[in-house]
C-alpha atoms as a PDB file:
ATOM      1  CA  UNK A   1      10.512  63.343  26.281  1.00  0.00           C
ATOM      2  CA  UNK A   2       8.610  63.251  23.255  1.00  0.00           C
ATOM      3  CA  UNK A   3      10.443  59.788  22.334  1.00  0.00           C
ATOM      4  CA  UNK A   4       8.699  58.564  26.130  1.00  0.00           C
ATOM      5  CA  UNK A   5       4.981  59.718  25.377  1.00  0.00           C
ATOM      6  CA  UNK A   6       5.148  57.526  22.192  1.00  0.00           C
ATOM      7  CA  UNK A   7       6.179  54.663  23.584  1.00  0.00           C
ATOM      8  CA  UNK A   8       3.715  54.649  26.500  1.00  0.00           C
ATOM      9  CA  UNK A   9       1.249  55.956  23.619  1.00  0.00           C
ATOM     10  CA  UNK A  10       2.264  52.626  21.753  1.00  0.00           C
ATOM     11  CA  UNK A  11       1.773  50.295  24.441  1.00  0.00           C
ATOM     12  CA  UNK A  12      -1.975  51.305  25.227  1.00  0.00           C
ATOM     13  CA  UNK A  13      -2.917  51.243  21.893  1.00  0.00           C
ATOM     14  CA  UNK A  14      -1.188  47.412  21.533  1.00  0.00           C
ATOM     15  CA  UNK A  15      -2.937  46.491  24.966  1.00  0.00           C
ATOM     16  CA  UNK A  16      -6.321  48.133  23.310  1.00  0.00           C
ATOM     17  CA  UNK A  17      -6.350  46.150  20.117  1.00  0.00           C
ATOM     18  CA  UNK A  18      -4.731  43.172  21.368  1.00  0.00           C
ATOM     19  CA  UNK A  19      -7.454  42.727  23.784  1.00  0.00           C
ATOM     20  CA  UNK A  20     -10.706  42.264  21.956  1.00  0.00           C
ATOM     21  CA  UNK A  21      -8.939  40.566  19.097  1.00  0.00           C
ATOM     22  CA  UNK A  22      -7.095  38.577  21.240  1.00  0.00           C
ATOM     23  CA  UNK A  23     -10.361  36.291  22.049  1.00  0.00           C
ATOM     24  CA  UNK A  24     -11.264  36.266  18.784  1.00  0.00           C
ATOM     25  CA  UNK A  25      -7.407  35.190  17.155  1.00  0.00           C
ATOM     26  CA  UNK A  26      -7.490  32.480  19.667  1.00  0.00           C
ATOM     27  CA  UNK A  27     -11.242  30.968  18.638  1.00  0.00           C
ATOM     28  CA  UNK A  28     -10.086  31.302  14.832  1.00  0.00           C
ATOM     29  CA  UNK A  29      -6.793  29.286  16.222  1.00  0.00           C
ATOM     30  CA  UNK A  30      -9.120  26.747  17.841  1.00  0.00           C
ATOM     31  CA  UNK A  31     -11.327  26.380  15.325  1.00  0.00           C
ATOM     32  CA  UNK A  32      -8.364  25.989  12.588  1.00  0.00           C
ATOM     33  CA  UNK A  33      -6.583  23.403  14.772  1.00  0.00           C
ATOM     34  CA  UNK A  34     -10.038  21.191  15.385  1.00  0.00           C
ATOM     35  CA  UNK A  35     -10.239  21.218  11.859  1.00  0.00           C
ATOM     36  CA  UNK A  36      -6.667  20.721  11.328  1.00  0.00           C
ATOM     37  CA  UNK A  37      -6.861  17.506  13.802  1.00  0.00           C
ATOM     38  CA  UNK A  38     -10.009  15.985  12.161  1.00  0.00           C
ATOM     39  CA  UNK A  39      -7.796  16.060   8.480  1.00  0.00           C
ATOM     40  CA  UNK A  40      -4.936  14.549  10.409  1.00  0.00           C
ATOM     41  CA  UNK A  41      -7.657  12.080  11.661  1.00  0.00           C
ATOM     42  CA  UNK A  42      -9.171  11.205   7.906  1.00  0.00           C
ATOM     43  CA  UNK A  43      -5.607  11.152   6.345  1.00  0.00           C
ATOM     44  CA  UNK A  44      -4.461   8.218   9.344  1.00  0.00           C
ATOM     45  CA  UNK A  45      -7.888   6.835   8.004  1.00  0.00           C
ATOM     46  CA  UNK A  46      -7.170   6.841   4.420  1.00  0.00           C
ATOM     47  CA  UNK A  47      -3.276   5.554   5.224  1.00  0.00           C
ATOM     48  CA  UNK A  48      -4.519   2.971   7.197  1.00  0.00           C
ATOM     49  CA  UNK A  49      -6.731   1.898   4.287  1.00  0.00           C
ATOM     50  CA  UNK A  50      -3.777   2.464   1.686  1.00  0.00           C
ATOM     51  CA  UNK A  51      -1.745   0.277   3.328  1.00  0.00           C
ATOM     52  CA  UNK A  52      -4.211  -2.765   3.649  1.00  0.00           C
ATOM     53  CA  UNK A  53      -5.016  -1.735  -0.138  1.00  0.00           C
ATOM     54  CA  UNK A  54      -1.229  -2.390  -0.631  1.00  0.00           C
ATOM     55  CA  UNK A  55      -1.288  -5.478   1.196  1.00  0.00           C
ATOM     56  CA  UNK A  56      -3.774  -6.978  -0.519  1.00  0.00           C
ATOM     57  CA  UNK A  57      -2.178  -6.126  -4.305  1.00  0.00           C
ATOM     58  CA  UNK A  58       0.953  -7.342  -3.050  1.00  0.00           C
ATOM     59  CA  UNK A  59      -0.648 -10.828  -2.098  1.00  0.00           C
ATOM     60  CA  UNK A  60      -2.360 -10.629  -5.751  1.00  0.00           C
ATOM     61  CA  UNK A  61       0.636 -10.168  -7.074  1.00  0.00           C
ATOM     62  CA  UNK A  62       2.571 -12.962  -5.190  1.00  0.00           C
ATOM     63  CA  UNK A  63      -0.612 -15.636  -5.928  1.00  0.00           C
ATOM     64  CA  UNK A  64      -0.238 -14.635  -9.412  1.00  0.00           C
ATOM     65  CA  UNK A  65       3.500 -15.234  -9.510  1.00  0.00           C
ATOM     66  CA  UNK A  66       2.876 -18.459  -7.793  1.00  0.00           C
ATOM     67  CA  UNK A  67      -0.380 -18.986 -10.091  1.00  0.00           C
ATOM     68  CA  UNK A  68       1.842 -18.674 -13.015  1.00  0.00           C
ATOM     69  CA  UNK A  69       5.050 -20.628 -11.460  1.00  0.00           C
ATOM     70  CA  UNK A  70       1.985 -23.731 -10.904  1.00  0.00           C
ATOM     71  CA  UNK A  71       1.327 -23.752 -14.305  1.00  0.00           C
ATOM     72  CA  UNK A  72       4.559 -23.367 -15.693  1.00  0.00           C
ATOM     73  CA  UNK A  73       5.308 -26.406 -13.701  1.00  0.00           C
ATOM     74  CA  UNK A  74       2.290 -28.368 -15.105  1.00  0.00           C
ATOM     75  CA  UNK A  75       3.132 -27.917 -18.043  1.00  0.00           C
ATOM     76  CA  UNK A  76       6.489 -29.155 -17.932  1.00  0.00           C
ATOM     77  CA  UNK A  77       5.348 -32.346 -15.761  1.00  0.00           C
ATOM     78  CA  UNK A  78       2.782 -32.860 -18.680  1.00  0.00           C
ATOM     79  CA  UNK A  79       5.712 -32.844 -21.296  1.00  0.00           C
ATOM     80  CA  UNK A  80       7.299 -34.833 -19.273  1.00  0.00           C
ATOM     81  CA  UNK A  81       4.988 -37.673 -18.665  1.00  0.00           C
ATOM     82  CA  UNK A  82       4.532 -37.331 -22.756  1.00  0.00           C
ATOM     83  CA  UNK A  83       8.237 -37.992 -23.067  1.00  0.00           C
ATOM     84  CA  UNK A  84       8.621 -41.331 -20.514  1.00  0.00           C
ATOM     85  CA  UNK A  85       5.562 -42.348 -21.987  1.00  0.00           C
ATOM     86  CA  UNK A  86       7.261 -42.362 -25.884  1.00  0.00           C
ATOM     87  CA  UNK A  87      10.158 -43.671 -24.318  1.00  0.00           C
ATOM     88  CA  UNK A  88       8.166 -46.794 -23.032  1.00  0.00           C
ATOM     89  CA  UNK A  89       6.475 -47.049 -26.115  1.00  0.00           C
ATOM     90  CA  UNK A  90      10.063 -47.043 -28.098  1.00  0.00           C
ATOM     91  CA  UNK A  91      11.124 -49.960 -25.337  1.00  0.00           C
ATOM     92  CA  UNK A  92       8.954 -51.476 -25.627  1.00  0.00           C
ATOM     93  CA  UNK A  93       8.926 -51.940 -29.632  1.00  0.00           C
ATOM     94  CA  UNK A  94      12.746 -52.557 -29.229  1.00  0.00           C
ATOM     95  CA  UNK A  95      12.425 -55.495 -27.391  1.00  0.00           C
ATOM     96  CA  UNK A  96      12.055 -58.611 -29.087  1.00  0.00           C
ATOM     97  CA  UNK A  97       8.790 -59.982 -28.795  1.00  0.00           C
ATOM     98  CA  UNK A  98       7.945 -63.414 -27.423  1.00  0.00           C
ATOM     99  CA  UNK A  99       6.774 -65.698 -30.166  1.00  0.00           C
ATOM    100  CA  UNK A 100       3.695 -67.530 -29.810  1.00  0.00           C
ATOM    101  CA  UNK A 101       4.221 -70.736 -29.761  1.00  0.00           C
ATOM    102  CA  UNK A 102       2.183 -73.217 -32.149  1.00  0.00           C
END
């Protein structure tokens, strides 16, 4: 019977603390989970501005590239007009030349 009185003695002393800080473990919960949802909030904000940050470097990175492929490119053209223009110069020289007539 003992055993019985303790358990009833248990309960009212759970239902006696659980009340009062009941009201206050659920304002604490609030609180953390306001405060929880405005980080959530800032850390969308700050992925949000990751990801244009990584859009933008990775269309750097690609006009570089192409930057870098253009002048590549010009440079070869330029070697290239050098060339057909020594190679018209060289026909040019081999071909007999017309002699003036006196």
């Amino acid at each position: 019977m003992g055993a019985g009185c303790s358990t009833a003695n248990e309960t009212s002393l759970v239902r006696s603390n659980s009340g009062p800080n009941l009201s206050s473990d659920n304002y604490k919960l609030r609180q953390d989970n306001e405060r929880l949802e405005a980080e959530v909030s800032n850390l969308k904000k700050e992925l949000v501005g990751l990801q244009k940050d990584a859009q933008e470097n990775a269309a750097a990175e690609d006009l570089a590239k192409k930057t870098a492929e253009v002048e590549k490119l010009r440079r070869e053209n330029e070697k290239l007009v050098k060339e057909i223009g020594q190679i018209r110069a060289n026909g040019d020289e081999s071909k007999p030349k017309a002699k003036a007539k006196d």
